[in-house]
PDB file of N, CA and C in Angstrom:
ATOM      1  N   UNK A   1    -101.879 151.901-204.891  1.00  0.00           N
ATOM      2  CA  UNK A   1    -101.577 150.504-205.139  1.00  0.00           C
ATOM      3  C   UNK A   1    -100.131 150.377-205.591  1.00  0.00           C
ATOM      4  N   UNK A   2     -99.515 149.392-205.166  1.00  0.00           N
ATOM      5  CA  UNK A   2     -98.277 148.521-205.531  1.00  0.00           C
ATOM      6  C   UNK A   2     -98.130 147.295-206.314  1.00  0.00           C
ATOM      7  N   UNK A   3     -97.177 147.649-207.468  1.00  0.00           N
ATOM      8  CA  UNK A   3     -97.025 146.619-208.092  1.00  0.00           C
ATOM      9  C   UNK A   3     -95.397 145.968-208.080  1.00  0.00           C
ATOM     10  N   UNK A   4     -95.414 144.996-207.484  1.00  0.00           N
ATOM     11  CA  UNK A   4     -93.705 144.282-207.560  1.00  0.00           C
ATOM     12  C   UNK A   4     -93.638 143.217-208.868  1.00  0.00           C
ATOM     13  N   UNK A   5     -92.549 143.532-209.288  1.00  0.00           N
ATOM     14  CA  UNK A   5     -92.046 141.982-210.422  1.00  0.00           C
ATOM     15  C   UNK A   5     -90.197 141.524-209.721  1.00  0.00           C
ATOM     16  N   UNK A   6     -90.745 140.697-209.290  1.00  0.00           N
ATOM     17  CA  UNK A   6     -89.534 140.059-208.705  1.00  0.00           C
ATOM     18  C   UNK A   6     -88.548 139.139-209.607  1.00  0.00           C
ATOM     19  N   UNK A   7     -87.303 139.304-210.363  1.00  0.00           N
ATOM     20  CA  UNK A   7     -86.575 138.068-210.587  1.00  0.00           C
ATOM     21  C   UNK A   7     -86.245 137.366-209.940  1.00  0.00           C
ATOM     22  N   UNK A   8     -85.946 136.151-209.437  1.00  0.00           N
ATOM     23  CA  UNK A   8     -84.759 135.348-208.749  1.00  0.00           C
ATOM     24  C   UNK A   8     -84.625 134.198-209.843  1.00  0.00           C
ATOM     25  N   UNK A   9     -83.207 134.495-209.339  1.00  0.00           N
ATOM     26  CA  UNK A   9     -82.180 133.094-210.140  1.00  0.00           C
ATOM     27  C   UNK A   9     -82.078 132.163-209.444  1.00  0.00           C
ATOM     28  N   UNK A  10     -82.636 131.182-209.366  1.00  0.00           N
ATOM     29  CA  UNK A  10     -82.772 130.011-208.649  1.00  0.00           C
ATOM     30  C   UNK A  10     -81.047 129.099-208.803  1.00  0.00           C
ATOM     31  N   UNK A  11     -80.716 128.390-208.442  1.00  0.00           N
ATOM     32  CA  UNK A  11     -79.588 127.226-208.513  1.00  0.00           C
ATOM     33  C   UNK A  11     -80.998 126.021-208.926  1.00  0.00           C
ATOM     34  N   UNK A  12     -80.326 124.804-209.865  1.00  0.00           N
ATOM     35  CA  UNK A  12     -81.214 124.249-210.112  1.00  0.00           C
ATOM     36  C   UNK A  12     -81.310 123.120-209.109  1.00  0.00           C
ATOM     37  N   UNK A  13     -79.972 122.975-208.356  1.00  0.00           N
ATOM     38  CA  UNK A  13     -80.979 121.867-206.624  1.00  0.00           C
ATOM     39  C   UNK A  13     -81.858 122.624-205.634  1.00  0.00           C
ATOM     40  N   UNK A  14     -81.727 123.924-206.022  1.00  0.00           N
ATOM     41  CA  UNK A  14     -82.964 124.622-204.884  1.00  0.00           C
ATOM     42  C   UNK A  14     -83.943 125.122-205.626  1.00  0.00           C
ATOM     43  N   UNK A  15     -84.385 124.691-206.982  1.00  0.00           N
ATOM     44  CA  UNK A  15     -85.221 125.149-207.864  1.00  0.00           C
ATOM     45  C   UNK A  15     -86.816 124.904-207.323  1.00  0.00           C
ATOM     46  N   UNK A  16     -87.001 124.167-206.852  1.00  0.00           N
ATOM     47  CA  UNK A  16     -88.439 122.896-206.098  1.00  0.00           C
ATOM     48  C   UNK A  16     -88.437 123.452-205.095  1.00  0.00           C
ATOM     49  N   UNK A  17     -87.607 123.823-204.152  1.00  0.00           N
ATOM     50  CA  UNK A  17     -87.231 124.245-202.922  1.00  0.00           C
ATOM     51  C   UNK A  17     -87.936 125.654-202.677  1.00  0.00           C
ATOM     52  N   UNK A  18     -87.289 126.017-203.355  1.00  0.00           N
ATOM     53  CA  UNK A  18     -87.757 127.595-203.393  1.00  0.00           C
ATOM     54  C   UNK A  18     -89.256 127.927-203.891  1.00  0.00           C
ATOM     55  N   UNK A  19     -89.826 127.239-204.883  1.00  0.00           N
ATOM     56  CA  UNK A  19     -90.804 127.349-205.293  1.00  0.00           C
ATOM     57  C   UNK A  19     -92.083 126.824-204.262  1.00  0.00           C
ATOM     58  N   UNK A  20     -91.909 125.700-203.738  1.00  0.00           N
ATOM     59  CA  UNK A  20     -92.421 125.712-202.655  1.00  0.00           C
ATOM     60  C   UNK A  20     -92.511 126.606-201.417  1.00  0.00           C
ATOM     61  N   UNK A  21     -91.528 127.265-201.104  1.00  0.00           N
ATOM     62  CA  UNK A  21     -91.580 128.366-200.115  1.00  0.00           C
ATOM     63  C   UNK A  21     -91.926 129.419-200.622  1.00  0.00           C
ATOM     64  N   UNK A  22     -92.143 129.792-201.594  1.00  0.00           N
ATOM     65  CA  UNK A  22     -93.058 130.960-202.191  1.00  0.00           C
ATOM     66  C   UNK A  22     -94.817 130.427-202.450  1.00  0.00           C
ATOM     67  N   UNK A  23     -94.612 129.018-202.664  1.00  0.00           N
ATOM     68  CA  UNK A  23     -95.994 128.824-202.650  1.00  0.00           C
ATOM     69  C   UNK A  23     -96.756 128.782-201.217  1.00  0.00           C
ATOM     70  N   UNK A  24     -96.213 128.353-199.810  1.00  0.00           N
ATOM     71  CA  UNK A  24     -96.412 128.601-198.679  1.00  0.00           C
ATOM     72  C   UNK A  24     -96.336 130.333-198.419  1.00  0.00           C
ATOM     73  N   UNK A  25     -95.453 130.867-198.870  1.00  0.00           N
ATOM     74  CA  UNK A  25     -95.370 132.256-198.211  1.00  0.00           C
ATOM     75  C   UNK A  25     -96.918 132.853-198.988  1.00  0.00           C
ATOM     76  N   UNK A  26     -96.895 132.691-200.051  1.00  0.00           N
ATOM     77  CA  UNK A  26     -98.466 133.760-200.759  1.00  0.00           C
ATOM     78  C   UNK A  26     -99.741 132.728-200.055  1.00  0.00           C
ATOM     79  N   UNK A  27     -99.597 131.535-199.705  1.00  0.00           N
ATOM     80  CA  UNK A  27    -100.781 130.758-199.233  1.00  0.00           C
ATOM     81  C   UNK A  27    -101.167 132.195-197.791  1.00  0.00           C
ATOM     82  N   UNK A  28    -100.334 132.603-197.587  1.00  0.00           N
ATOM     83  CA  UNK A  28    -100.666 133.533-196.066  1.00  0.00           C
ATOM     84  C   UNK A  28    -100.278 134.673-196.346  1.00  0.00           C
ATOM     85  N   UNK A  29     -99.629 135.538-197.152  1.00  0.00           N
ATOM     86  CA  UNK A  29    -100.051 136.758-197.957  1.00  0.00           C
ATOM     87  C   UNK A  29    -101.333 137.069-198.288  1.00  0.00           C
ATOM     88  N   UNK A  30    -102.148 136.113-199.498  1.00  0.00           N
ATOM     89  CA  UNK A  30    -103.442 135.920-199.997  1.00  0.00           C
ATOM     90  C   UNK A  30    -104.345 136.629-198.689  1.00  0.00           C
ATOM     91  N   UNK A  31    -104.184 136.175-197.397  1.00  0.00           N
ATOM     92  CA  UNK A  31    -104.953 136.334-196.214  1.00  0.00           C
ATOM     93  C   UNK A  31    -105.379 137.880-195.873  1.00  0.00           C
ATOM     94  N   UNK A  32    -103.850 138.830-196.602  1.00  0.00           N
ATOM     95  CA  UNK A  32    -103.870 139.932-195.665  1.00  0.00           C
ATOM     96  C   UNK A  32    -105.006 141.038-196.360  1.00  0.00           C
ATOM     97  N   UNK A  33    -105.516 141.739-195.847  1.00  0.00           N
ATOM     98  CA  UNK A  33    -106.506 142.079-196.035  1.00  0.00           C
ATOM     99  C   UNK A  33    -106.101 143.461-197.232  1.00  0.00           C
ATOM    100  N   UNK A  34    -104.978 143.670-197.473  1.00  0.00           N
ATOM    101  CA  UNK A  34    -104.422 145.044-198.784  1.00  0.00           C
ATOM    102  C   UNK A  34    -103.934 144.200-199.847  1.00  0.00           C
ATOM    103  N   UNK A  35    -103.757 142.649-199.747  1.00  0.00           N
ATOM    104  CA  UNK A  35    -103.307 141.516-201.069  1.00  0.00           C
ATOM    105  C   UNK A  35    -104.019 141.742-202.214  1.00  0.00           C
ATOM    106  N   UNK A  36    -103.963 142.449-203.034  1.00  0.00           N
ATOM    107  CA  UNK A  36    -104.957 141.961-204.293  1.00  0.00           C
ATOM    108  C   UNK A  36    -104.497 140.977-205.325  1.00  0.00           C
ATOM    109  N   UNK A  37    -103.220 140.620-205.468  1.00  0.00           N
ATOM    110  CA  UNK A  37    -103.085 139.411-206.611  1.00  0.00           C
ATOM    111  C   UNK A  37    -101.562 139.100-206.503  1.00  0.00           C
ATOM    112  N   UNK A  38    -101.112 138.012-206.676  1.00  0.00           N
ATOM    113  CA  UNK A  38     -99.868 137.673-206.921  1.00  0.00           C
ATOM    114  C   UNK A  38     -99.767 136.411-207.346  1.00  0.00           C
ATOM    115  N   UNK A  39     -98.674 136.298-208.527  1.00  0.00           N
ATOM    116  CA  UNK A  39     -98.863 134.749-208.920  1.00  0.00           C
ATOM    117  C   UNK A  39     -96.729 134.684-209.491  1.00  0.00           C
ATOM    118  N   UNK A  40     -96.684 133.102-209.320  1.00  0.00           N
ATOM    119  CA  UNK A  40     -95.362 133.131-209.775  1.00  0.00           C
ATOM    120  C   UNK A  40     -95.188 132.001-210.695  1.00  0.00           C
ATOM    121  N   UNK A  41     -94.308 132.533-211.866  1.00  0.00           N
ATOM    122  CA  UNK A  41     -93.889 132.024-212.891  1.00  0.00           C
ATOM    123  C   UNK A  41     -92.845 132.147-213.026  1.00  0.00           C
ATOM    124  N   UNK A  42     -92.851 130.949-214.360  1.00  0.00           N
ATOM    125  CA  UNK A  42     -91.166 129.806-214.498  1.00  0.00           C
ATOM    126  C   UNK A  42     -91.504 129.704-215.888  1.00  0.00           C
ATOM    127  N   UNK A  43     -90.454 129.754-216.703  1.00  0.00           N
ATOM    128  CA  UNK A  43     -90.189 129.620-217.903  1.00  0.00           C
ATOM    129  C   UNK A  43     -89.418 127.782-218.442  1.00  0.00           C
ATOM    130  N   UNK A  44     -89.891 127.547-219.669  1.00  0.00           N
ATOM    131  CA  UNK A  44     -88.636 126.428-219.924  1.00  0.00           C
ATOM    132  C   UNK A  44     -88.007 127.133-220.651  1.00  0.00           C
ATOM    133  N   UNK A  45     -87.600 128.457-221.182  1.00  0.00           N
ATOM    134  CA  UNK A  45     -85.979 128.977-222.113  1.00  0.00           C
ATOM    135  C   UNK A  45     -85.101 129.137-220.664  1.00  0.00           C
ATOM    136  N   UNK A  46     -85.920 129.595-219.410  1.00  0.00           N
ATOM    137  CA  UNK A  46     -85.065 129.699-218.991  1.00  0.00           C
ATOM    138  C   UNK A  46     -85.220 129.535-217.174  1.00  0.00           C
ATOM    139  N   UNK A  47     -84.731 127.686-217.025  1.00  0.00           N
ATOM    140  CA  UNK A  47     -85.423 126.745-216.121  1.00  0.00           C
ATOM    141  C   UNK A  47     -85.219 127.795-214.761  1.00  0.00           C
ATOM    142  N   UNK A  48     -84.061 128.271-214.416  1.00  0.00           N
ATOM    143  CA  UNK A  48     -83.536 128.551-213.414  1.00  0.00           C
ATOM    144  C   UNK A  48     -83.931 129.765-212.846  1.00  0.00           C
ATOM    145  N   UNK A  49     -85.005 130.532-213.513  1.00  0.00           N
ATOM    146  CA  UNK A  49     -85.653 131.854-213.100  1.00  0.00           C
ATOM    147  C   UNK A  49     -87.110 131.907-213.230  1.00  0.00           C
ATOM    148  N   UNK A  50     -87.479 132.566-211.721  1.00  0.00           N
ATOM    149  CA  UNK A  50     -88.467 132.312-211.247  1.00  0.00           C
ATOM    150  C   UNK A  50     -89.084 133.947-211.032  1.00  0.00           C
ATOM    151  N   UNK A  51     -90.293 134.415-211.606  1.00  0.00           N
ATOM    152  CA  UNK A  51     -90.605 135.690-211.645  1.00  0.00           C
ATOM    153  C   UNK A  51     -91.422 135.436-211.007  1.00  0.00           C
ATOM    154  N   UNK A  52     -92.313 136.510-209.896  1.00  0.00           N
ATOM    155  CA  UNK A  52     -93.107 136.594-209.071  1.00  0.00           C
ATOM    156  C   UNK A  52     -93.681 137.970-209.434  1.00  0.00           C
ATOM    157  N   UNK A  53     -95.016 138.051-209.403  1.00  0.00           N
ATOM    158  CA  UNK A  53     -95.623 139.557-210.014  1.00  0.00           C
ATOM    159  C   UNK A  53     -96.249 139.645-208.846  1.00  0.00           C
ATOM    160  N   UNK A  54     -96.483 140.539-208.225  1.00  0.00           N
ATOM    161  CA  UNK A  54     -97.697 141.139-206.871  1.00  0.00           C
ATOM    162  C   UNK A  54     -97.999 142.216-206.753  1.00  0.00           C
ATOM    163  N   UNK A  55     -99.479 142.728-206.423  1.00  0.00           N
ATOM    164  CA  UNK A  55     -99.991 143.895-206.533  1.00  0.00           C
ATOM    165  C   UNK A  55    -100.568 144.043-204.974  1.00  0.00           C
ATOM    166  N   UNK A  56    -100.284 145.068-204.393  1.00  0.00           N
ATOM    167  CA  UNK A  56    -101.305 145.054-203.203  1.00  0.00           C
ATOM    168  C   UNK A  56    -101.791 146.482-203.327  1.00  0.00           C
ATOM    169  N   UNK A  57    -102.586 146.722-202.435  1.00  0.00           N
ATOM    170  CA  UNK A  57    -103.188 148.032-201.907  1.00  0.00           C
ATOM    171  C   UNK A  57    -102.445 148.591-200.689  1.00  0.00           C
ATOM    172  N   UNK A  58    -101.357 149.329-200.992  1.00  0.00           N
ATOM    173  CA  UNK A  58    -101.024 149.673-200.315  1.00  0.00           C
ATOM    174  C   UNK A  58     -99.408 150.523-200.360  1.00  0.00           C
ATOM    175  N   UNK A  59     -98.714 150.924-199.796  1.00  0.00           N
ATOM    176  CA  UNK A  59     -98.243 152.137-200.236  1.00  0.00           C
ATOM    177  C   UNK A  59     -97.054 151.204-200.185  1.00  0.00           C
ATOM    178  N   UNK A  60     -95.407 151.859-200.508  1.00  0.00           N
ATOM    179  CA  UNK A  60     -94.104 151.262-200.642  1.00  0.00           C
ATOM    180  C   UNK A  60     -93.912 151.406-199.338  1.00  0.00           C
ATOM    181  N   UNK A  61     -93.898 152.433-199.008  1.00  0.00           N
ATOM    182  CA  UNK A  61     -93.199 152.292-197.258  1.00  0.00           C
ATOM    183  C   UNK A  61     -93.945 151.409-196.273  1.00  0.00           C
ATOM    184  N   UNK A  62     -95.460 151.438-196.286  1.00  0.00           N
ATOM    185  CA  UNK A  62     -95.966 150.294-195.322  1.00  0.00           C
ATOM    186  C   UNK A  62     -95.557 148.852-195.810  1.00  0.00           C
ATOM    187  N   UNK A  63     -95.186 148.799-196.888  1.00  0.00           N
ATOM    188  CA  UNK A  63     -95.432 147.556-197.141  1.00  0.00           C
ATOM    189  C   UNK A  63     -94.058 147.137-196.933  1.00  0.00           C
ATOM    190  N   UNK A  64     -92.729 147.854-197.345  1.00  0.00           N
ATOM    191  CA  UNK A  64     -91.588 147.380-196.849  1.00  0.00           C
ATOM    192  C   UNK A  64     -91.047 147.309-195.304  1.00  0.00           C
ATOM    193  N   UNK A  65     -92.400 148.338-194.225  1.00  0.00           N
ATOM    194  CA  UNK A  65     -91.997 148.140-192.884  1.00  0.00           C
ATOM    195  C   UNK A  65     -93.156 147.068-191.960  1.00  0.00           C
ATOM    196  N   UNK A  66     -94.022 146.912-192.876  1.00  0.00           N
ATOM    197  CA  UNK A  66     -95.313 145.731-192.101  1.00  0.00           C
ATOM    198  C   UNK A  66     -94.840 144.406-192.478  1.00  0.00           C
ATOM    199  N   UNK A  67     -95.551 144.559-194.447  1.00  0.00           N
ATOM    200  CA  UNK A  67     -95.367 142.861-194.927  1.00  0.00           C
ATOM    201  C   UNK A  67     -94.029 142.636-194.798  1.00  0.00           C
ATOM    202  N   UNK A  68     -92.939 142.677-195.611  1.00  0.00           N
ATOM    203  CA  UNK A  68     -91.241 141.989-195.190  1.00  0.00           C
ATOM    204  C   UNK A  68     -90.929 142.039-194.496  1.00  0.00           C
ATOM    205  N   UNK A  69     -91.228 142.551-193.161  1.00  0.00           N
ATOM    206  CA  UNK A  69     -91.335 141.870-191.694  1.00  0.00           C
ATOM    207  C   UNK A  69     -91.982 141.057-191.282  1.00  0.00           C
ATOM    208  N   UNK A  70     -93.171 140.537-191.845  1.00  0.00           N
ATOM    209  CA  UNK A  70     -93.936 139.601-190.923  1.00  0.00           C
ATOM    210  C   UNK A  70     -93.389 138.060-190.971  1.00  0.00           C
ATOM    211  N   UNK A  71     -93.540 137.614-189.879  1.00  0.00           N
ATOM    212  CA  UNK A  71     -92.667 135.975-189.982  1.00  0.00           C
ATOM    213  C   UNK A  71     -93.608 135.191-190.939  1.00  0.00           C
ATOM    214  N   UNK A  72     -94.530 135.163-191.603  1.00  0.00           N
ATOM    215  CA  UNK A  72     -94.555 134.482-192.673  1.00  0.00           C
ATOM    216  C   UNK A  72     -93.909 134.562-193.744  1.00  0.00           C
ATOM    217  N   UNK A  73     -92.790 135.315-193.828  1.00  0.00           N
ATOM    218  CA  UNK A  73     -91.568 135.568-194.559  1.00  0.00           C
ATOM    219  C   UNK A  73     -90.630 134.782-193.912  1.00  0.00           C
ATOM    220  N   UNK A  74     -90.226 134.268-193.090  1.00  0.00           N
ATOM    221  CA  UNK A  74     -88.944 133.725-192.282  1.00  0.00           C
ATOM    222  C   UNK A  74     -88.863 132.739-193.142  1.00  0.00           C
ATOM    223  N   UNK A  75     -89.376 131.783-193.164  1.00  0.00           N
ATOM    224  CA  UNK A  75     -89.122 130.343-194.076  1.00  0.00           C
ATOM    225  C   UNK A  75     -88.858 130.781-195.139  1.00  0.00           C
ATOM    226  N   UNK A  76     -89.189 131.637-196.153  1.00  0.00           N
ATOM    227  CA  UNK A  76     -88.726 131.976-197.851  1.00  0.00           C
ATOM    228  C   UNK A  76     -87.509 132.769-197.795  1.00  0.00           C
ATOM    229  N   UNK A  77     -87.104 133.523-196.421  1.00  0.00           N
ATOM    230  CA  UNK A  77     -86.054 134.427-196.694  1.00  0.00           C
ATOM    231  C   UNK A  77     -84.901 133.008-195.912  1.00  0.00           C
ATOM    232  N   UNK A  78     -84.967 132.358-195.198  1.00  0.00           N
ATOM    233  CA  UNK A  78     -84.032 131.224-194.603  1.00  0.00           C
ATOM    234  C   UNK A  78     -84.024 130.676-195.470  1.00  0.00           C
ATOM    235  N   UNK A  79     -84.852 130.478-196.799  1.00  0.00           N
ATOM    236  CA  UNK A  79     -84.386 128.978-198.145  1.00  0.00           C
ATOM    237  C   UNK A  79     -83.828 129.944-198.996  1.00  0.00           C
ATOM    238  N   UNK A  80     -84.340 130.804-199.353  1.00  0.00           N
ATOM    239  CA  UNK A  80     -83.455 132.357-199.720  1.00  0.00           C
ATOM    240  C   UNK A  80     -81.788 132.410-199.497  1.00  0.00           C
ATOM    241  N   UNK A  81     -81.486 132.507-198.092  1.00  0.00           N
ATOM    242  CA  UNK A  81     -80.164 132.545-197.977  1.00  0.00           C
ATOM    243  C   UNK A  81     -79.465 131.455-197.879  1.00  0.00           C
ATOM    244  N   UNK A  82     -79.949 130.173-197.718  1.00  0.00           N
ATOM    245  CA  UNK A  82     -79.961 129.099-197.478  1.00  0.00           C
ATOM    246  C   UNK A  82     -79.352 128.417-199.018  1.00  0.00           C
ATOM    247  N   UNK A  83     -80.004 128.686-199.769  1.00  0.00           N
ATOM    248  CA  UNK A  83     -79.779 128.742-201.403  1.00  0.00           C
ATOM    249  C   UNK A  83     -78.892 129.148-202.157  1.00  0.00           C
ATOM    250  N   UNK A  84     -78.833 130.458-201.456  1.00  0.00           N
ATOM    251  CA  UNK A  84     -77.402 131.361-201.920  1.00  0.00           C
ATOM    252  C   UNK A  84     -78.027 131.715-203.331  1.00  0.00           C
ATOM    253  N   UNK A  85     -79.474 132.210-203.383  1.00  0.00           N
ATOM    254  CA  UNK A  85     -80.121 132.575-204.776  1.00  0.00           C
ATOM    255  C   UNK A  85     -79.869 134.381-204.945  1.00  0.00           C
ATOM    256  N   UNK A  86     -80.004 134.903-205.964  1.00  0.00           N
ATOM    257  CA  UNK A  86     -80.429 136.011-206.030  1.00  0.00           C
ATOM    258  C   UNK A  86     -81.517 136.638-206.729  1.00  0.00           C
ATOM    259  N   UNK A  87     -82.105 138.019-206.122  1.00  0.00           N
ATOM    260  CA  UNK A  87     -83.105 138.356-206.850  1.00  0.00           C
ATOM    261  C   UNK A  87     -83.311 139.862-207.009  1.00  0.00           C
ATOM    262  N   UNK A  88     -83.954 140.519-208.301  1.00  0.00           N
ATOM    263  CA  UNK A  88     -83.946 141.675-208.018  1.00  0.00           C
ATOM    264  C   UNK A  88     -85.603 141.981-208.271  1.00  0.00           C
ATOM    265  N   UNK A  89     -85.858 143.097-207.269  1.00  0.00           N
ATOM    266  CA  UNK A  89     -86.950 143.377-207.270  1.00  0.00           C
ATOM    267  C   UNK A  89     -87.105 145.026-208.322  1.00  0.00           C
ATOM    268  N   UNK A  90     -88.645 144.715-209.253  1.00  0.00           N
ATOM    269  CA  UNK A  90     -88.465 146.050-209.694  1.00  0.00           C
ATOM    270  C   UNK A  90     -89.990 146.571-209.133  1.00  0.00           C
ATOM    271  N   UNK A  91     -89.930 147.581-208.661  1.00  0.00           N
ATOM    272  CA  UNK A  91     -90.813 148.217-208.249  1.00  0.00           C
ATOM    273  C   UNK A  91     -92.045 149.395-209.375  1.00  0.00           C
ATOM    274  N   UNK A  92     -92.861 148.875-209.784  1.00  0.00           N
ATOM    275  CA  UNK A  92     -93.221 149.186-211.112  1.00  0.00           C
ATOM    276  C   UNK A  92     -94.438 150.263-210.831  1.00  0.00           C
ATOM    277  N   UNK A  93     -94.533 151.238-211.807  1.00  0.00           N
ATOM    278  CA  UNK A  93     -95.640 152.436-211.746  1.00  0.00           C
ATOM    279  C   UNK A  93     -96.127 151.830-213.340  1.00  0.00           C
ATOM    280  N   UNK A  94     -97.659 152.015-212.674  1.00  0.00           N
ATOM    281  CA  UNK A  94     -98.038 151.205-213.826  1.00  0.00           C
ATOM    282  C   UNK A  94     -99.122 152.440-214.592  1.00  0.00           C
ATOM    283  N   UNK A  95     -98.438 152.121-216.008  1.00  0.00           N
ATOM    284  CA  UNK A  95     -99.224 153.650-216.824  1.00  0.00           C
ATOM    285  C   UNK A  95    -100.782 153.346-217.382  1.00  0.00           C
ATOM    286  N   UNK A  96    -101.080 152.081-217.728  1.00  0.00           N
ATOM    287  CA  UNK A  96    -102.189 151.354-218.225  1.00  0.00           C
ATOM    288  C   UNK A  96    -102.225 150.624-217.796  1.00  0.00           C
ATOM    289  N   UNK A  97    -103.949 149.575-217.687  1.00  0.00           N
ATOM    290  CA  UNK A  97    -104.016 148.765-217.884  1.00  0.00           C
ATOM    291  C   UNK A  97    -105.613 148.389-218.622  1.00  0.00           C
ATOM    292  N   UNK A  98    -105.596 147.087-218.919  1.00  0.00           N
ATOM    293  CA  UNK A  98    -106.530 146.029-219.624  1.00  0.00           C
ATOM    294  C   UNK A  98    -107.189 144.939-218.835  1.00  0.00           C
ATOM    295  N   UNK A  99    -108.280 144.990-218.842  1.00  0.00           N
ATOM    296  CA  UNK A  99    -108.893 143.753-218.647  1.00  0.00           C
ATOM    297  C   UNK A  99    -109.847 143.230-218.899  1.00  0.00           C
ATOM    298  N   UNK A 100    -110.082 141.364-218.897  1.00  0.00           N
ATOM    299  CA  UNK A 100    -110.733 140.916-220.257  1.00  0.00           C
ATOM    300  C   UNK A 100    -112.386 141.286-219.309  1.00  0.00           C
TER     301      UNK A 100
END
């Protein structure tokens, strides 16, 4: 399993913008059959950054040569550059976990 935590720094006229195209892009992620969870959050300390957490089943290399290729990415990576946002992805090994 894979776990991503994504930053992006939004600009605050593409703040709505962007958030919407991440909410369309996971509406058809959710679908793929190795998705197990992803959700994205926004802070008010700090309006302009937008964290995205996602876990799938599935290894780093398939997932950077299947999923970030598939055109249900085209629209988030075109408002993406479109935006002129940046983001860094951290790719996380996860030592524990909890659940309720």
């Amino acid at each position: 399993m894979i776990t991503l935590n994504v930053e992006i720094r939004a600009k605050p006229e593409g703040r709505e913008e962007l958030l919407e195209a991440l909410r369309v892009l996971f509406e058809e992620l959710a679908k793929k059959p190795n998705f197990v969870s992803a959700g994205v959050h926004t802070t008010e300390e700090e309006p302009n950054l937008i964290v995205v957490f996602e876990q799938w089943n599935e290894t780093r290399e398939a997932f950077v040569r299947e999923l970030q290729s598939h055109p249900c990415y085209q629209p988030f990576l075109a408002a993406f550059e479109r935006l002129g946002v940046s983001r860094k992805v951290h790719w996380l090994d996860q030592r524990y976990s909890w659940r309720a």
